[in-house]
Protein backbone atom coordinates (compact mmCIF):
# COMPACT_ATOMS: atom_id res chain seq x y z
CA UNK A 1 104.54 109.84 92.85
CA UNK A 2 104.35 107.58 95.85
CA UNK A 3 107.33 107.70 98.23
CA UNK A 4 109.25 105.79 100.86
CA UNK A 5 109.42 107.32 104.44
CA UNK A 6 111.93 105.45 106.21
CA UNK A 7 112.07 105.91 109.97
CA UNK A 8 113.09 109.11 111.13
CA UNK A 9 111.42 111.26 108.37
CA UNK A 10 107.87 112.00 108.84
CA UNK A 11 105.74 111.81 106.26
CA UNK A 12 103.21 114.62 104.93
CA UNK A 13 99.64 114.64 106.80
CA UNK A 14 98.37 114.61 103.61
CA UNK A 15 99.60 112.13 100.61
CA UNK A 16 98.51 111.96 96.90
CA UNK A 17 97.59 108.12 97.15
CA UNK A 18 96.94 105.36 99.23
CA UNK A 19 99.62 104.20 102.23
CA UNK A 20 101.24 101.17 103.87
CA UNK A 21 103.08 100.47 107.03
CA UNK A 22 105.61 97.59 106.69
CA UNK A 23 105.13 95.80 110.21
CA UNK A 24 107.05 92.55 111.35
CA UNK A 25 110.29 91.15 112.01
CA UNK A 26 112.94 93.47 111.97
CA UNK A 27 115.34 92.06 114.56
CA UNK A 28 118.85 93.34 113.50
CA UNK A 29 120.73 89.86 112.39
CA UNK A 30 118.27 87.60 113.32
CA UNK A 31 115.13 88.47 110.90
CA UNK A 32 115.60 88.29 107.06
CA UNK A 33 115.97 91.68 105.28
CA UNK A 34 111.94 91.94 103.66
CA UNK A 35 111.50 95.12 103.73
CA UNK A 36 113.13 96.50 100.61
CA UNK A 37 111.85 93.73 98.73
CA UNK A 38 108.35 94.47 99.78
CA UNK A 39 108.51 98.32 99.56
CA UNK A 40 109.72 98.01 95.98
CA UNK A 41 106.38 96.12 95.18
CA UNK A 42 104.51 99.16 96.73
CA UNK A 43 106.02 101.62 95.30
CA UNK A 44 105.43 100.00 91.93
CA UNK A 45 101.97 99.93 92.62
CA UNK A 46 101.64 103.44 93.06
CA UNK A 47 101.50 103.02 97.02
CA UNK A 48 103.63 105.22 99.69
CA UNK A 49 105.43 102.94 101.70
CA UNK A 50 106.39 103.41 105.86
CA UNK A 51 108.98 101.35 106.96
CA UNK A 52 110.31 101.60 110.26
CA UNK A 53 113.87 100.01 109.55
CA UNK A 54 116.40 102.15 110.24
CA UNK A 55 119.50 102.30 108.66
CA UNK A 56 121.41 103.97 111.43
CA UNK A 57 119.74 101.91 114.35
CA UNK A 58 122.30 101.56 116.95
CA UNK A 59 121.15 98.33 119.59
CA UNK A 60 122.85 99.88 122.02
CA UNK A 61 120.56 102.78 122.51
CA UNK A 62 118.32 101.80 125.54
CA UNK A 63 114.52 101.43 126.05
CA UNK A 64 114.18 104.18 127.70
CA UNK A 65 110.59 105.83 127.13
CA UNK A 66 111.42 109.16 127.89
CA UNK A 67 110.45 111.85 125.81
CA UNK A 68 113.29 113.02 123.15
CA UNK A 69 115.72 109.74 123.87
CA UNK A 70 116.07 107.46 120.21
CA UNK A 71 114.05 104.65 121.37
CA UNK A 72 111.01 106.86 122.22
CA UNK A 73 111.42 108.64 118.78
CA UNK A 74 111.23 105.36 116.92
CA UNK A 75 108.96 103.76 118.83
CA UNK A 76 106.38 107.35 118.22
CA UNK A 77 107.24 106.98 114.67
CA UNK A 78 106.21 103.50 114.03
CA UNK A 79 102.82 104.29 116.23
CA UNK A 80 101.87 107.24 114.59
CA UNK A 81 102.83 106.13 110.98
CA UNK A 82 100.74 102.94 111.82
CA UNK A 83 97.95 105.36 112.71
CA UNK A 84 98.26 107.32 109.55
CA UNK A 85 98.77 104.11 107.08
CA UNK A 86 95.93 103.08 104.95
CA UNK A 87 97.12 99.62 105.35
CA UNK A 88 99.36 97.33 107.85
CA UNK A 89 101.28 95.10 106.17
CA UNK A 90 102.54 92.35 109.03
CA UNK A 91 105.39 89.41 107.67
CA UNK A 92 105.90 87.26 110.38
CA UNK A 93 109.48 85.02 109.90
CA UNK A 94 110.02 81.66 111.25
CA UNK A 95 113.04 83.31 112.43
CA UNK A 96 111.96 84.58 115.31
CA UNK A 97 109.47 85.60 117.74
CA UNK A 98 108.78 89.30 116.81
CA UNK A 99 107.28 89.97 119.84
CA UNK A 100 107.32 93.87 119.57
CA UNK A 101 105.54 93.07 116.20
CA UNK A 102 102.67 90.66 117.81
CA UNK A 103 102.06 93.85 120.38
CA UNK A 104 101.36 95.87 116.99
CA UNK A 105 99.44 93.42 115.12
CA UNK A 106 97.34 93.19 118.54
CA UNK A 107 96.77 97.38 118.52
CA UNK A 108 95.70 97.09 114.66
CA UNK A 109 93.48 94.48 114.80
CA UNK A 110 91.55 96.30 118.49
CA UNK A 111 91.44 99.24 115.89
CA UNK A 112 89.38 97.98 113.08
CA UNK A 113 92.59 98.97 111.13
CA UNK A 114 92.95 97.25 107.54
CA UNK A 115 95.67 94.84 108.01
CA UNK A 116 97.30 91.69 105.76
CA UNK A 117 99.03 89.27 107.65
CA UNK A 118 102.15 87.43 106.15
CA UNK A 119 102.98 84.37 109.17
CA UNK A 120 105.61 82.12 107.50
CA UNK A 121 105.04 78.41 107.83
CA UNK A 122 107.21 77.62 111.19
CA UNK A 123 106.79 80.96 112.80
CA UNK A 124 106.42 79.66 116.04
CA UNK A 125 103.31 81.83 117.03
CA UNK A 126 101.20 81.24 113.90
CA UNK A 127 98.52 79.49 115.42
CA UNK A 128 97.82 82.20 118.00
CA UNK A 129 97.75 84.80 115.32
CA UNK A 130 95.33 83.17 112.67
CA UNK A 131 92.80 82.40 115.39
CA UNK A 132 92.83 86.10 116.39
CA UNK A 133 93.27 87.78 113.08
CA UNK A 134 90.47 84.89 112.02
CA UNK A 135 88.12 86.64 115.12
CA UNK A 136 89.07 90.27 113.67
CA UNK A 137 88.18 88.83 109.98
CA UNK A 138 92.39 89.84 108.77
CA UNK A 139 93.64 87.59 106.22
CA UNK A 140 96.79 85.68 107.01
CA UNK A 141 98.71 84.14 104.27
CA UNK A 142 101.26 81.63 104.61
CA UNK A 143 103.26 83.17 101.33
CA UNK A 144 104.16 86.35 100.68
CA UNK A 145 103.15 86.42 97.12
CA UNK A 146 99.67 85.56 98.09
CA UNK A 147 99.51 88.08 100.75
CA UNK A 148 100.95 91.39 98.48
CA UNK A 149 98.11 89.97 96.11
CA UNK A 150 95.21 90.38 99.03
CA UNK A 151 97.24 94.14 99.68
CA UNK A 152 96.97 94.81 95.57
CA UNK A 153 93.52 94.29 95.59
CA UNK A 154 92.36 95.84 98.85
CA UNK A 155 94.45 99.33 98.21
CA UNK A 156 92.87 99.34 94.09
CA UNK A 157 89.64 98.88 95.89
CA UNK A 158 90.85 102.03 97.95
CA UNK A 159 92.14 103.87 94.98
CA UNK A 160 88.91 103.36 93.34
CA UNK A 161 86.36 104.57 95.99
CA UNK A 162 88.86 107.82 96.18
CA UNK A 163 88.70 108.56 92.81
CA UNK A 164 84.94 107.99 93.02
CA UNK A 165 85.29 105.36 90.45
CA UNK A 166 84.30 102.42 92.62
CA UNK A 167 81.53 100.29 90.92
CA UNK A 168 79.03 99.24 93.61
């Protein structure tokens, strides 16, 4: 039964199915609310879902990277549930910069990781990211519908091999 882990709560070393890490703009008033929306499509497909939005995020909290404060909790989270995800999802809003986000989507890509890019028409940095993610061979999809349909196929593929059922 896949399941949503939601920023504080870890999730298991070891799942029962394939993962994804909802990446991208998250700025509290500024960037559109995606996340449930996307999540839901996961976790219809069978997929656990990390998403680092919390509900209880409080802006005031500072950046300070000390071991134990919030903001180094949350930022640890998001880098080791990236880590652990079988899949980055990234959706990119012509709201905003999502700066944080372009860090990540850098990190992935130096990793090899499996990632699907989602850069809205208008996001103001989506030239820099399709020549990179082009260099890195990550898809980047101007619609989000077209980019959950590249995730689909790429975790069935992943489902597949797992259940030794892939046909080569």
């Amino acid at each position: 039964m896949p399941r949503l882990f939601r920023s504080p709560d870890r999730a298991p070393l070891a799942l029962d199915g394939p993962s994804v890490f909802l990446a991208g703009s998250i700025e509290m008033g500024k960037a559109a609310l995606w996340q449930p929306r996307v999540a839901a499509y996961f976790l219809d497909a069978g997929v656990h879902v990390f998403d680092p939005r919390r509900t209880d995020w409080d802006a005031s909290w500072a950046h300070d990277p000390t071991p134990g404060t919030p903001f180094h909790t949350q930022v640890s989270w998001e880098l080791d549930h990236i880590a652990a995800a079988d899949l980055v999802y990234f959706r990119l809003g012509a709201e905003g910069p999502a700066v944080i986000s372009m860090l990540e989507l850098g990190l992935v890509l130096g990793q090899g990781k499996p990632v699907v890019i989602h850069a809205e028409e208008g996001y103001m940095r989506r030239g820099n990211i399709a020549i990179t993610a082009r260099r890195h061979n990550a898809p980047v999809f101007a619609r989000e519908d077209n980019a959950l349909a590249w995730a689909d196929a790429h975790l069935l593929g992943l489902k597949r091999a797992r259940a030794g059922t892939l046909v080569r």
